[in-house]
C-alpha atoms as a PDB file:
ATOM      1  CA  UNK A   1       5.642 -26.101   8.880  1.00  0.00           C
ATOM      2  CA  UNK A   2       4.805 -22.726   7.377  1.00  0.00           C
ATOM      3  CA  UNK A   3       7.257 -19.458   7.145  1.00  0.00           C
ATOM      4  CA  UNK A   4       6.896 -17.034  10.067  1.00  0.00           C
ATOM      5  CA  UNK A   5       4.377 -14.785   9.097  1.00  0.00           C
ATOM      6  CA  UNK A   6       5.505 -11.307   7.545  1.00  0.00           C
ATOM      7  CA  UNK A   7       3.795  -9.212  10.089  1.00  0.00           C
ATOM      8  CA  UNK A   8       1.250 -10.353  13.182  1.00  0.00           C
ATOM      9  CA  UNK A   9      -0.699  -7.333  15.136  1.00  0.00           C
ATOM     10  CA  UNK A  10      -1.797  -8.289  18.679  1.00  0.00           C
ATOM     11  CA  UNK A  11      -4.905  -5.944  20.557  1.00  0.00           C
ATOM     12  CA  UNK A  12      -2.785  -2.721  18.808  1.00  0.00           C
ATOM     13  CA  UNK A  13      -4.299   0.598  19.655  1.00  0.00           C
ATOM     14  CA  UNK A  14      -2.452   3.192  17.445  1.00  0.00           C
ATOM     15  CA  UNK A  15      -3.047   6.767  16.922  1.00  0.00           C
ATOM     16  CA  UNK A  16      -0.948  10.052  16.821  1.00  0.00           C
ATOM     17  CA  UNK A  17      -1.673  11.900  20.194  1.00  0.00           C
ATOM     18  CA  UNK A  18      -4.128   9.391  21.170  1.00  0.00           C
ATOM     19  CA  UNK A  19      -4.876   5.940  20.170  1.00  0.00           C
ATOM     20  CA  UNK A  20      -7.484   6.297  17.352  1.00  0.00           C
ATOM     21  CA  UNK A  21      -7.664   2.545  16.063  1.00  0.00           C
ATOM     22  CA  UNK A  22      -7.719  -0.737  18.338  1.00  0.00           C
ATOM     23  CA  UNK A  23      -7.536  -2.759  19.594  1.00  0.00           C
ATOM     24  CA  UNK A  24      -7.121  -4.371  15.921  1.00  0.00           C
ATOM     25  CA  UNK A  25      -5.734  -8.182  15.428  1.00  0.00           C
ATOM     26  CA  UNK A  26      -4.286  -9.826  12.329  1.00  0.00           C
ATOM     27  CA  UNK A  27      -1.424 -11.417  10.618  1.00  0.00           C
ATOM     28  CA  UNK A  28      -0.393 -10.849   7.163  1.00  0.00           C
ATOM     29  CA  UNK A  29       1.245 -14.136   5.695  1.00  0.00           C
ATOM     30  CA  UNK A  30       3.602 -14.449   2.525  1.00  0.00           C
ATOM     31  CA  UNK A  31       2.094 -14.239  -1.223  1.00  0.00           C
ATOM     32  CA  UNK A  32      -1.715 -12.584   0.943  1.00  0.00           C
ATOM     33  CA  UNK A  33      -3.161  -9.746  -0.062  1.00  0.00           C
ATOM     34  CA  UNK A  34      -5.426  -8.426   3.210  1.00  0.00           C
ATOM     35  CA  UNK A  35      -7.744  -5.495   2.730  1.00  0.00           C
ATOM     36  CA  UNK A  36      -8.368  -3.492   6.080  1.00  0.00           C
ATOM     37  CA  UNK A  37     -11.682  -2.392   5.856  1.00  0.00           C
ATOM     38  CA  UNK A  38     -14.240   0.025   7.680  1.00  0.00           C
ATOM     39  CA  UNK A  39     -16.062   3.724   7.800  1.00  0.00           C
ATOM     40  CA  UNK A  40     -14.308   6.448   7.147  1.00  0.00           C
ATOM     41  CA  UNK A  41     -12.878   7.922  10.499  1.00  0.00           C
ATOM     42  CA  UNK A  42     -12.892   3.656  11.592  1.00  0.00           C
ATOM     43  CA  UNK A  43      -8.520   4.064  11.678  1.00  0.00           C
ATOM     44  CA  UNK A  44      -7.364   2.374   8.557  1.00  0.00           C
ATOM     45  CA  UNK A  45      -5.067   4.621   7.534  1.00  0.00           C
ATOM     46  CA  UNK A  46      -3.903   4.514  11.097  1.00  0.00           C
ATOM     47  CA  UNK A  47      -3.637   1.298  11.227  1.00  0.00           C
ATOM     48  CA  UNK A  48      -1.375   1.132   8.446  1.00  0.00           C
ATOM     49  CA  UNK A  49       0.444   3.935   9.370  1.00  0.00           C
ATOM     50  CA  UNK A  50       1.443   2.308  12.549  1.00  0.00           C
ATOM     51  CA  UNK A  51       2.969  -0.540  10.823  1.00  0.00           C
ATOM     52  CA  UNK A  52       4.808   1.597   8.412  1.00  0.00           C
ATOM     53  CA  UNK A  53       6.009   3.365  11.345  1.00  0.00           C
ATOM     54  CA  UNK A  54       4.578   6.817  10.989  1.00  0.00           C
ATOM     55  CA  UNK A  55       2.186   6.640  13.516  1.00  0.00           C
ATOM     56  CA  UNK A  56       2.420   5.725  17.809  1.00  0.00           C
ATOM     57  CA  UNK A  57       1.173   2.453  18.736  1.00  0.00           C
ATOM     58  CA  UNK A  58      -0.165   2.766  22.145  1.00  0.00           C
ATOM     59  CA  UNK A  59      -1.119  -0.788  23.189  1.00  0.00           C
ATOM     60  CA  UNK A  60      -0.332  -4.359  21.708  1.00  0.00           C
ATOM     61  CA  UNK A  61       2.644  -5.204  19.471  1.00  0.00           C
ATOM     62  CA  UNK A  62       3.357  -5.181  15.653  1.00  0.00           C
ATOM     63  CA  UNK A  63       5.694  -8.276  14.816  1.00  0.00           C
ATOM     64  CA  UNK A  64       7.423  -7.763  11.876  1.00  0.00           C
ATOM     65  CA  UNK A  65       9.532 -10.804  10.689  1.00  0.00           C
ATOM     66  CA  UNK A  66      13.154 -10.282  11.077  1.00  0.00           C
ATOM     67  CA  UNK A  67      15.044  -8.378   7.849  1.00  0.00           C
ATOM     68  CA  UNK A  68      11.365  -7.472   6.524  1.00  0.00           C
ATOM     69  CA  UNK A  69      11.342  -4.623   3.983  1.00  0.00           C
ATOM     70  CA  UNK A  70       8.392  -2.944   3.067  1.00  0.00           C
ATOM     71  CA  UNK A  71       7.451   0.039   0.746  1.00  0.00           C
ATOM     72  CA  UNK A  72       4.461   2.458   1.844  1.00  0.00           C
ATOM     73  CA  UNK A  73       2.153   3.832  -1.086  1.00  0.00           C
ATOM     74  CA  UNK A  74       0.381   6.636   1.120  1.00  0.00           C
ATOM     75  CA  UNK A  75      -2.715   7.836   0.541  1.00  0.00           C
ATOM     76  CA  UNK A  76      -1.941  11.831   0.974  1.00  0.00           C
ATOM     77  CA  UNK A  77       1.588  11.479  -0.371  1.00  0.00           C
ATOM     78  CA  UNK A  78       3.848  14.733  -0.078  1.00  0.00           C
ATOM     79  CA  UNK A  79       3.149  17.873  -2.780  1.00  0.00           C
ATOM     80  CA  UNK A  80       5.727  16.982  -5.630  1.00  0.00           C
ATOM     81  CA  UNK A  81       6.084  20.868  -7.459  1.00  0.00           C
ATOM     82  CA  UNK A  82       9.248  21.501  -5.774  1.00  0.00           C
ATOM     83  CA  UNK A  83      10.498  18.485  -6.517  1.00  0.00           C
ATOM     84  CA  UNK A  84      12.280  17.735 -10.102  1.00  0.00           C
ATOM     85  CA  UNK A  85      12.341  14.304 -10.557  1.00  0.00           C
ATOM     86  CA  UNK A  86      10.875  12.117 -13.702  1.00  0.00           C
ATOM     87  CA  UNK A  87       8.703   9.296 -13.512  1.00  0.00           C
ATOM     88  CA  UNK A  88      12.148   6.987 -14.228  1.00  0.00           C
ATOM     89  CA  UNK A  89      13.859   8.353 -11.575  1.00  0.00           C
ATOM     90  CA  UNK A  90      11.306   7.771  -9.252  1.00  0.00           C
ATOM     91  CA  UNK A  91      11.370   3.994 -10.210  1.00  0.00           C
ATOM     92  CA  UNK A  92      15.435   4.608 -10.072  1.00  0.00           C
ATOM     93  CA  UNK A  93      15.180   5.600  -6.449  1.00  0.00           C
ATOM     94  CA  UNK A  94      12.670   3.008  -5.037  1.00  0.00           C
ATOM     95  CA  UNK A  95      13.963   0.170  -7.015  1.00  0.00           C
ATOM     96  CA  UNK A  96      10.615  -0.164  -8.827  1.00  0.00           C
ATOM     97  CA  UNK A  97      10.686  -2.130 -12.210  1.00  0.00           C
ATOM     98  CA  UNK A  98      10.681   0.403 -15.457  1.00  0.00           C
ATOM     99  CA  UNK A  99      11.639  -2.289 -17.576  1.00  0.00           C
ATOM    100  CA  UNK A 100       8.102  -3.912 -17.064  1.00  0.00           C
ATOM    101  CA  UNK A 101       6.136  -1.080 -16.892  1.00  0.00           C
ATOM    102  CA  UNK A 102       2.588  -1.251 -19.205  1.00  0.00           C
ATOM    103  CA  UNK A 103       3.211   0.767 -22.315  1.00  0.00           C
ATOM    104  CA  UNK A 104       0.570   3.152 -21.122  1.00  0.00           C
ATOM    105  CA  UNK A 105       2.559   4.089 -18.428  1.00  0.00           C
ATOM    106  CA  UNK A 106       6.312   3.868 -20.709  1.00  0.00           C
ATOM    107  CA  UNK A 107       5.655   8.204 -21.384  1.00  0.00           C
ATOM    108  CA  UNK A 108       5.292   8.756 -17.203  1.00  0.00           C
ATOM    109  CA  UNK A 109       8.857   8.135 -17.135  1.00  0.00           C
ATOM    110  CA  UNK A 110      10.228  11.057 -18.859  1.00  0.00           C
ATOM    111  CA  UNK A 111       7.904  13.202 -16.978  1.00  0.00           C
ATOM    112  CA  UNK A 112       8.321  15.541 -14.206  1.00  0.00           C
ATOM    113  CA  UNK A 113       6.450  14.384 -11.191  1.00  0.00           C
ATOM    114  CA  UNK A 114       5.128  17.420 -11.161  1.00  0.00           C
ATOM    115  CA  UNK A 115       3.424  17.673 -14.879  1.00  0.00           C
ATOM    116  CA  UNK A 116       1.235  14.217 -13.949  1.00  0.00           C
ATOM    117  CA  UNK A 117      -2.145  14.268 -13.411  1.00  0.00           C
ATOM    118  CA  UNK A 118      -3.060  13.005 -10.428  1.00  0.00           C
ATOM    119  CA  UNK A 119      -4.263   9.516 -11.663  1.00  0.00           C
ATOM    120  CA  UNK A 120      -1.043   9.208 -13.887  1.00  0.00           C
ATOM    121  CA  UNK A 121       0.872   9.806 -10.226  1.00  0.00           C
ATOM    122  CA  UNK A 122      -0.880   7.428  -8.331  1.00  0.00           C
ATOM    123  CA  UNK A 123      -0.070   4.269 -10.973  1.00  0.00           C
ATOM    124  CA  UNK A 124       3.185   5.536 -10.982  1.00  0.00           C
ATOM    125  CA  UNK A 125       3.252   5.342  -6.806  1.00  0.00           C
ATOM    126  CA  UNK A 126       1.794   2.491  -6.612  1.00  0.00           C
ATOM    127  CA  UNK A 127       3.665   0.568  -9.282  1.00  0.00           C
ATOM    128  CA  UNK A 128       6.984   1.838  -7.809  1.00  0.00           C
ATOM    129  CA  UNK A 129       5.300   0.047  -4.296  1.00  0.00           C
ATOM    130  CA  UNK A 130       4.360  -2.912  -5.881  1.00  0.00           C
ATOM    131  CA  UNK A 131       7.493  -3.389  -8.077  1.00  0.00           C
ATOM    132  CA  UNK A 132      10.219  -2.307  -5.704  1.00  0.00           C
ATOM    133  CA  UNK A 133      11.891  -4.974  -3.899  1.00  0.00           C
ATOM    134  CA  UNK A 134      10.731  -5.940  -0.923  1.00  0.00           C
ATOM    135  CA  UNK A 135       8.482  -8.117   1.019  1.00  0.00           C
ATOM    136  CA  UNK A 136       5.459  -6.479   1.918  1.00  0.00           C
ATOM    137  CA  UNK A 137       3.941  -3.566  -0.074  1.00  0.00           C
ATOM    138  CA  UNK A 138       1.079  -1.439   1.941  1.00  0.00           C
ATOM    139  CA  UNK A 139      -0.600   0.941  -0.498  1.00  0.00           C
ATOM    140  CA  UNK A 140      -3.423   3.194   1.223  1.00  0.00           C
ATOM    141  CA  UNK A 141      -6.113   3.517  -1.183  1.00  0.00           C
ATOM    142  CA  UNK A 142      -4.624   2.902  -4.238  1.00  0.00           C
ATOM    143  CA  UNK A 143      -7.270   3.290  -6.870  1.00  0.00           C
ATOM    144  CA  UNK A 144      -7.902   7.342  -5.769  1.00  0.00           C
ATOM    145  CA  UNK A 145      -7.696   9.180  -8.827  1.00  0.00           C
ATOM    146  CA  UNK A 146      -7.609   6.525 -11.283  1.00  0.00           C
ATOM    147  CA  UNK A 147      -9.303   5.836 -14.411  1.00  0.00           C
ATOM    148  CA  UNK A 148     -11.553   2.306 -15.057  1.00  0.00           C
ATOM    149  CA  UNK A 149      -8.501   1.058 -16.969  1.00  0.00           C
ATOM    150  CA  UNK A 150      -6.232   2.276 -14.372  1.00  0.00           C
ATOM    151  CA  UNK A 151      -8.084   0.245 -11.666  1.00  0.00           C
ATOM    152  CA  UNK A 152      -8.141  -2.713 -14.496  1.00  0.00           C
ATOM    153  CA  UNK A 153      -4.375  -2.118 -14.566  1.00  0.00           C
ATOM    154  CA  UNK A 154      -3.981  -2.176 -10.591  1.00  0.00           C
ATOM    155  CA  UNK A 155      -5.881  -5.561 -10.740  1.00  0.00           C
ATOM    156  CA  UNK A 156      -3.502  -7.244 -13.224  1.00  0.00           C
ATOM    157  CA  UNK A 157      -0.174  -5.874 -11.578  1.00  0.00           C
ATOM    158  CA  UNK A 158      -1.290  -6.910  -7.654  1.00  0.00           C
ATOM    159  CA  UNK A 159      -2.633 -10.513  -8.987  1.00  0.00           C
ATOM    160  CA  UNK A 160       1.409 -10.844 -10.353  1.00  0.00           C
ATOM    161  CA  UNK A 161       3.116  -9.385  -7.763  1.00  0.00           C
ATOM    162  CA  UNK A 162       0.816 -11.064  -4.944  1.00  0.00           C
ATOM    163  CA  UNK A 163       3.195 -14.123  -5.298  1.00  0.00           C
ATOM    164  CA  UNK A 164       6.449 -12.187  -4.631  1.00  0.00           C
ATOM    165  CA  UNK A 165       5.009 -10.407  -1.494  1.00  0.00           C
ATOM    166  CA  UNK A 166       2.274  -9.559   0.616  1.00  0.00           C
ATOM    167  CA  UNK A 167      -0.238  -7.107   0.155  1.00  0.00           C
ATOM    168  CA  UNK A 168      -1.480  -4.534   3.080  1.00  0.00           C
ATOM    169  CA  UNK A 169      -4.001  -2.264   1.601  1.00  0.00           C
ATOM    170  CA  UNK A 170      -7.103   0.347   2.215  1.00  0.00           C
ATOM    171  CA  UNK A 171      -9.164   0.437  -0.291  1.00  0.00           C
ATOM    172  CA  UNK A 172     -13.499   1.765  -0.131  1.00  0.00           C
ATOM    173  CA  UNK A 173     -13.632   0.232  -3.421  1.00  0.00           C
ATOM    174  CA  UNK A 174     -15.465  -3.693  -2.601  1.00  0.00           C
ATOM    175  CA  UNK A 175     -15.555  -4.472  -5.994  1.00  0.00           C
ATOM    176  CA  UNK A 176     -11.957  -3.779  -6.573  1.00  0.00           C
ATOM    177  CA  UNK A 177     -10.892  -5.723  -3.198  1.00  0.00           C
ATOM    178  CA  UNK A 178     -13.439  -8.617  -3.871  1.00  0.00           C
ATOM    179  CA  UNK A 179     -11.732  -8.616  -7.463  1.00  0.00           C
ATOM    180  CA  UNK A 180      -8.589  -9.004  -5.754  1.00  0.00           C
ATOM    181  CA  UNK A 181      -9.548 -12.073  -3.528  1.00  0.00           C
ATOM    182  CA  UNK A 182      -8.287 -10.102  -0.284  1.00  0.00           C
ATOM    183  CA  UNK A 183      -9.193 -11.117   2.970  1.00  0.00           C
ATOM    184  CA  UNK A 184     -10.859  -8.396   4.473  1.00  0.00           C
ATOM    185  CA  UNK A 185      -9.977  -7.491   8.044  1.00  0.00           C
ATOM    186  CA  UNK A 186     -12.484  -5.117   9.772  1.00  0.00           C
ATOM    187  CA  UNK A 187     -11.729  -1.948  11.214  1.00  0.00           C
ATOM    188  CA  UNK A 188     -13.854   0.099  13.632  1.00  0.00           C
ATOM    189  CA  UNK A 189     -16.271  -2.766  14.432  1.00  0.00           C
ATOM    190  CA  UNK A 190     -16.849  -3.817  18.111  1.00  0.00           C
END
């Protein structure tokens, strides 16, 4: 018999002050990576949103397994100039792995937060996602910003950590999902 999976959606219609997504089905299992996918405006971020907890759901039910933890890579993450922290204690605080981070990362994390471009901040997000520990990483479009090698880098790091967790992601980028072997899960379409 399998595991229970990590988290199922049933008919959820999710939005802020109205549903804006839905009703959208799916289940993410252990060790998948699932790419929701659609036009922009279609809810994706919504979606994930909703199962991060940010947003209402107004209809249906998100399952999540008991004891799940997840990590959220947002797309439109807060403005970081106020705040002083380095790349390493950004990995510190999120439990990401520094220890195995690419050597052309290794100088982000004596870094303010603050001095990165915004391509050196997104690795950094999303490798703190990826790398922290938990059970389910969702990363809203994680290649924005980011540099060819960047996006080669992204590819290498999900394909390892794919077997520790599952993947939840947005992404407009079909050659960097199909790369990925996600299953794609529509958004938007009736």
């Amino acid at each position: 018999m399998s595991a229970a999976p990590c988290i199922e959606l049933q008919r959820v219609e999710a939005g802020y002050d109205e549903p804006v997504v839905g009703p959208l089905s799916f289940v993410l299992g252990a060790g998948e990576v699932v790419a929701l996918w659609g036009p922009n405006g279609s809810g994706k971020t919504t979606a994930m949103n909703a199962i991060g907890g940010s947003a209402r759901v107004f209809a249906g039910t998100i399952a999540r397994r008991p004891g799940l933890r997840v990590s959220h890579q947002q797309q439109n993450p807060l403005s970081l100039r106020d705040i002083p922290l380095s790349g390493g204690e950004l990995l510190a605080l999120t439990g990401g792995n520094a220890q195995a981070l690419p050597d052309s990362l290794q100088p982000l994390l004596e870094r303010r937060l603050s001095e990165l471009s915004g391509g050196q901040l997104q690795l950094l997000q999303v490798w703190a996602c990826l790398t922290a520990p938990v059970d389910v990483a969702l990363l809203d479009e994680p290649t924005n910003n980011v540099d060819a090698a960047g996006v080669a880098l992204l590819e290498r790091v999900i394909a390892q950590e794919r077997h520790r967790r599952a993947i939840l992601l947005v992404s407009h980028d079909r050659r960097f999902v199909e790369a990925l072997g996600a299953r794609i899960v529509e958004v938007g379409e009736s």
